[in-house]
Protein backbone atom coordinates (compact mmCIF):
# COMPACT_ATOMS: atom_id res chain seq x y z
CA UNK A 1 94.46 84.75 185.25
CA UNK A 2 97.96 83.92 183.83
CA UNK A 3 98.79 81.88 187.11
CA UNK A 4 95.82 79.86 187.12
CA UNK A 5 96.14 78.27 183.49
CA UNK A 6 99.05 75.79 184.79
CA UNK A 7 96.83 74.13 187.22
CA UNK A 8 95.55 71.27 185.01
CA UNK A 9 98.37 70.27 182.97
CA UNK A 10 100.76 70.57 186.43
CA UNK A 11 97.90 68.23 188.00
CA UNK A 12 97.82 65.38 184.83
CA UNK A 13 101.81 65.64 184.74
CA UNK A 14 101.60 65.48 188.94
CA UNK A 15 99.25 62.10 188.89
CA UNK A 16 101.74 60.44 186.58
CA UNK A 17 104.97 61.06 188.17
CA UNK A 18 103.57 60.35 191.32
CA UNK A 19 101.58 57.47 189.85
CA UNK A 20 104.37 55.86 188.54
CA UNK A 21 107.29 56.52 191.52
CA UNK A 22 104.48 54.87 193.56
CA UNK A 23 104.31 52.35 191.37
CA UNK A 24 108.61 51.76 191.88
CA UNK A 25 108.03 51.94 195.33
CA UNK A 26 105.17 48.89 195.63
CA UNK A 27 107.10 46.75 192.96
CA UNK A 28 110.23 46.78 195.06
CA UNK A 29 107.99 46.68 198.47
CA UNK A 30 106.10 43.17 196.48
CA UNK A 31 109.57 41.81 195.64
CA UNK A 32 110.58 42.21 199.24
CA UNK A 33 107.61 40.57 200.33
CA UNK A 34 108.24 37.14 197.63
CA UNK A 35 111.87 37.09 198.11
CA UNK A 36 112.71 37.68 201.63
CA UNK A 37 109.66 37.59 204.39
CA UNK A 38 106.83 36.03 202.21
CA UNK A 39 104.43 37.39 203.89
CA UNK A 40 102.63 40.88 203.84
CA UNK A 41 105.51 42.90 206.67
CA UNK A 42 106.23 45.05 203.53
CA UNK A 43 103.29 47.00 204.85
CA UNK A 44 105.79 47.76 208.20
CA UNK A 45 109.05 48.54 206.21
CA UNK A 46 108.00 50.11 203.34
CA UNK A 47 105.28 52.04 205.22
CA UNK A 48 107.69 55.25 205.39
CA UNK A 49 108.37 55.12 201.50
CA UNK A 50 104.78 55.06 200.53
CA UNK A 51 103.52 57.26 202.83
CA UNK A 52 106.18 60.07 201.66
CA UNK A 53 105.43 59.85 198.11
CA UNK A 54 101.32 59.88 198.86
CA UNK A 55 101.36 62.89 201.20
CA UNK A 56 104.04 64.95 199.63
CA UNK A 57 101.58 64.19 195.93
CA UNK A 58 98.65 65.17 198.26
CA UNK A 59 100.76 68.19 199.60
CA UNK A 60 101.95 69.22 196.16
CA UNK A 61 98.65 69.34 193.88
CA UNK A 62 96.56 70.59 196.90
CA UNK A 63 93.63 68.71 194.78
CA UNK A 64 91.14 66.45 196.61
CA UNK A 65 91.33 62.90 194.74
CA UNK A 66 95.54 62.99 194.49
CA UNK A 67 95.53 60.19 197.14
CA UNK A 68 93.45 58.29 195.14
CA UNK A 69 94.43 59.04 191.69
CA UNK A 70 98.11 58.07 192.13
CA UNK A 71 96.93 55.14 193.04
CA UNK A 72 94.89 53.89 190.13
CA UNK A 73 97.90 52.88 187.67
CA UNK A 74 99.19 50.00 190.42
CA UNK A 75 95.73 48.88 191.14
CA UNK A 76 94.90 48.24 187.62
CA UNK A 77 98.04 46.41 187.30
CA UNK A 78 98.11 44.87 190.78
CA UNK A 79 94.22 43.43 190.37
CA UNK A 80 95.29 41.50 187.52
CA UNK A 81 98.52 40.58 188.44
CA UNK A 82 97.12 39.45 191.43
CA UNK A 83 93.93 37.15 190.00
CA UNK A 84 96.98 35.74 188.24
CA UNK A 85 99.08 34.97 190.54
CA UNK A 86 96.88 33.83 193.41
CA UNK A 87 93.87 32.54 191.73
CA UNK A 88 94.93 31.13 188.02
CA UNK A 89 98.18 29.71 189.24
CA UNK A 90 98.07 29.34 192.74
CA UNK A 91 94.72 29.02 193.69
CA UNK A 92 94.57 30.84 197.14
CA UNK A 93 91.95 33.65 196.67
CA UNK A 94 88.19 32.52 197.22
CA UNK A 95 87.07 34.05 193.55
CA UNK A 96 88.19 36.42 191.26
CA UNK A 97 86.20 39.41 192.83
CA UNK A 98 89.34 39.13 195.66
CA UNK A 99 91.80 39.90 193.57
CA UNK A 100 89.67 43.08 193.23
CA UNK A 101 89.72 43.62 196.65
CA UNK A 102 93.14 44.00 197.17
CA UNK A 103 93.32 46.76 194.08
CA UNK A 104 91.14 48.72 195.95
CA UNK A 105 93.22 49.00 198.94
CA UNK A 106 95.66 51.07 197.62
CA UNK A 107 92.73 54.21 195.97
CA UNK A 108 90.77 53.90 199.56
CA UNK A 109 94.14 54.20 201.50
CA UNK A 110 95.04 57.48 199.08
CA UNK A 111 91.33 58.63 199.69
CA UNK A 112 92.00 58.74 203.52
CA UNK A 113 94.83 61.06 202.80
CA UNK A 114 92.39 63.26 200.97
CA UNK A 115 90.44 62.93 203.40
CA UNK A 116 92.19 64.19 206.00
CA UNK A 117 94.28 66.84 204.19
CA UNK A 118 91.05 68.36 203.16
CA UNK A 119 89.29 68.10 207.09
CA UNK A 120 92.28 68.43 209.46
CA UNK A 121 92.12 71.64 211.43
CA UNK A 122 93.90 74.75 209.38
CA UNK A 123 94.86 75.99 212.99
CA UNK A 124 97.22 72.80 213.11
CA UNK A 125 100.43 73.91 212.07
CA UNK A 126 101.72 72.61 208.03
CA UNK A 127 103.96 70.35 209.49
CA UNK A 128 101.36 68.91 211.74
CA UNK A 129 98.95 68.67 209.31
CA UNK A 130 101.15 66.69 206.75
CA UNK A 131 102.07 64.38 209.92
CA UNK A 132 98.34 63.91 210.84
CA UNK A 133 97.83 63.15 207.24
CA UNK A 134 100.95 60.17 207.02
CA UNK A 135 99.59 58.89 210.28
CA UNK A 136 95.64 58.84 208.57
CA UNK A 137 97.07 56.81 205.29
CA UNK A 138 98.77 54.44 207.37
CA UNK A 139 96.42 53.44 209.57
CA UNK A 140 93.83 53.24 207.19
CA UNK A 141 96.14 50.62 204.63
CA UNK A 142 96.78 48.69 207.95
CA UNK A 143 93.01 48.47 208.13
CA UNK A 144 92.49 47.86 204.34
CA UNK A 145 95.30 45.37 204.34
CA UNK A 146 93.66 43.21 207.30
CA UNK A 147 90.46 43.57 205.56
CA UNK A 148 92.06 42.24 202.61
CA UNK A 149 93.75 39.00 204.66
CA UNK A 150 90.59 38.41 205.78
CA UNK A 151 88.19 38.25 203.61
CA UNK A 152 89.87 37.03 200.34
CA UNK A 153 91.46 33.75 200.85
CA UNK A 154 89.76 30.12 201.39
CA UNK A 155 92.63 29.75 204.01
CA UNK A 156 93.35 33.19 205.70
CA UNK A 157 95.07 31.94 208.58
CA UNK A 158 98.63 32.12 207.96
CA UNK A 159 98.05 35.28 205.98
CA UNK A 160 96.73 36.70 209.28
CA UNK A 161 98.85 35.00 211.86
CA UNK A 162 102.07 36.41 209.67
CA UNK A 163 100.59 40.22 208.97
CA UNK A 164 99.53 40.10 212.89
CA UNK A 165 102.65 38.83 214.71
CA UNK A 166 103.97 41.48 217.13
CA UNK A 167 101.14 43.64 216.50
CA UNK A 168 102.17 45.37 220.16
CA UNK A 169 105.24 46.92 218.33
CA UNK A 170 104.45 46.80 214.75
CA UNK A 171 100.99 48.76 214.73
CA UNK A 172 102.72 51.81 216.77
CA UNK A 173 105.97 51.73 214.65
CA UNK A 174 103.76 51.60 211.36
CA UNK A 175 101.73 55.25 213.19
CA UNK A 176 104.84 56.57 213.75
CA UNK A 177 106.81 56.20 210.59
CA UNK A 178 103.71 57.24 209.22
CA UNK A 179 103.52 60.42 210.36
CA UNK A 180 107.26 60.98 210.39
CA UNK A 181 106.74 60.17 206.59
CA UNK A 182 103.91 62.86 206.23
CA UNK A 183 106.71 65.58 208.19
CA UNK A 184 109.55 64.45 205.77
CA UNK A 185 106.85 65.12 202.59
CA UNK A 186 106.06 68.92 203.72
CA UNK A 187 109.77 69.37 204.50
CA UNK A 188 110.96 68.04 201.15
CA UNK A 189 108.00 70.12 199.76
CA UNK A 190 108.91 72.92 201.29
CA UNK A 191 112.31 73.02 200.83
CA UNK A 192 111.64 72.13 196.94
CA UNK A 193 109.23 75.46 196.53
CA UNK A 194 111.75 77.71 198.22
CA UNK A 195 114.52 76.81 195.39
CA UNK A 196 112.26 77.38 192.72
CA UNK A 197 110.37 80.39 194.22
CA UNK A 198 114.01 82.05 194.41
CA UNK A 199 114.90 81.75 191.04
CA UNK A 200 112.05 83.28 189.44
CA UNK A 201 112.39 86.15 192.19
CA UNK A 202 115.82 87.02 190.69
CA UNK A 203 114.62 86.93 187.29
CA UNK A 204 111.60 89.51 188.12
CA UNK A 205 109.06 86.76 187.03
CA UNK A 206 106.08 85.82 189.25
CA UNK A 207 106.64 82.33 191.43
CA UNK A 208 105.26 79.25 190.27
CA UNK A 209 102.03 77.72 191.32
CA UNK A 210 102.86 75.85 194.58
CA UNK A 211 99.77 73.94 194.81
């Protein structure tokens, strides 16, 4: 009974650190994308960032709807900042319901890491698992992102033509990274509950709640 009390405050306190380190992560990823390619390849080299910080949050909290919920800060921000951007002063997006669009890309791409950290196969190995999971997220904000291209802008073209170019080596190096990502996220989570299991061990207390 004393050990499961912690589980909703370390959850609320989990969604916003994770929330808002994702948050980092995307602003610097956007940046990268106005400033330097102009186009959406921040999906391709910020892949491995993202997907560390959504599967080790996943990983940590063990709770179905982390993947999504760590996502719901940025997309409130991002829909609005993005109806701004590309509709009120640079009208590129068809209507304002695109700018919605893209906010949901981020919550469905966390719910496909809930997805399959919830379904995967509990004889696959922890490691494996978190890998499977990385490679899952990815592929599913590659999809989400595409979707996005497609559907919201009166001229998706160059959009497409950009986000598309050297698909042949940026679609499997995306899949990888991705589940490298998910491998580095149980490792780091790992190695993170051993230290603080080891403490408490020493001082005769019980272990805190490792999700």
């Amino acid at each position: 009974m004393h050990n499961a009390e912690p589980r909703r405050p370390l959850t609320l306190r989990a969604v916003l650190a994770y929330g808002s380190l994702l948050f980092g992560v995307l602003s610097v990823a956007n940046a990268f994308e106005l400033v330097v390619t102009r186009g959406v390849c921040w999906v391709y080299v910020f892949g491995f960032f993202i997907t560390v910080v959504v599967v080790h949050g996943v990983l940590r909290t063990g709770r179905f709807g982390m993947g999504i919920a760590m996502f719901v800060f940025y997309a409130t921000v991002g829909t609005f900042m993005e109806y701004w951007m590309d509709y009120v002063v640079t009208p590129a997006l068809i209507a304002p319901w695109a700018a919605v669009v893209w906010g949901l890309a981020g919550p469905f791409a966390g719910l496909s890491a809930d997805l399959a950290h919830r379904f995967l196969p509990r004889t696959l190995a922890e490691g494996g698992r978190a890998a499977a999971t990385g490679v899952a997220f990815v592929g599913a904000l590659f999809v989400l992102v595409l979707l996005a291209l497609s559907v919201s802008y009166l001229d998706p073209a160059p959009g497409l033509a950009h986000y598309l170019n050297g698909i042949g080596f940026t679609l499997p190096w995306l899949l990888v990274t991705g589940g490298f990502a998910g491998y580095v996220a149980h490792a780091l989570r790992r190695a993170a509950g051993g230290a603080r299991a080891e403490g408490p061990a020493h001082a005769g207390a019980s272990p805190p709640y490792q999700g």
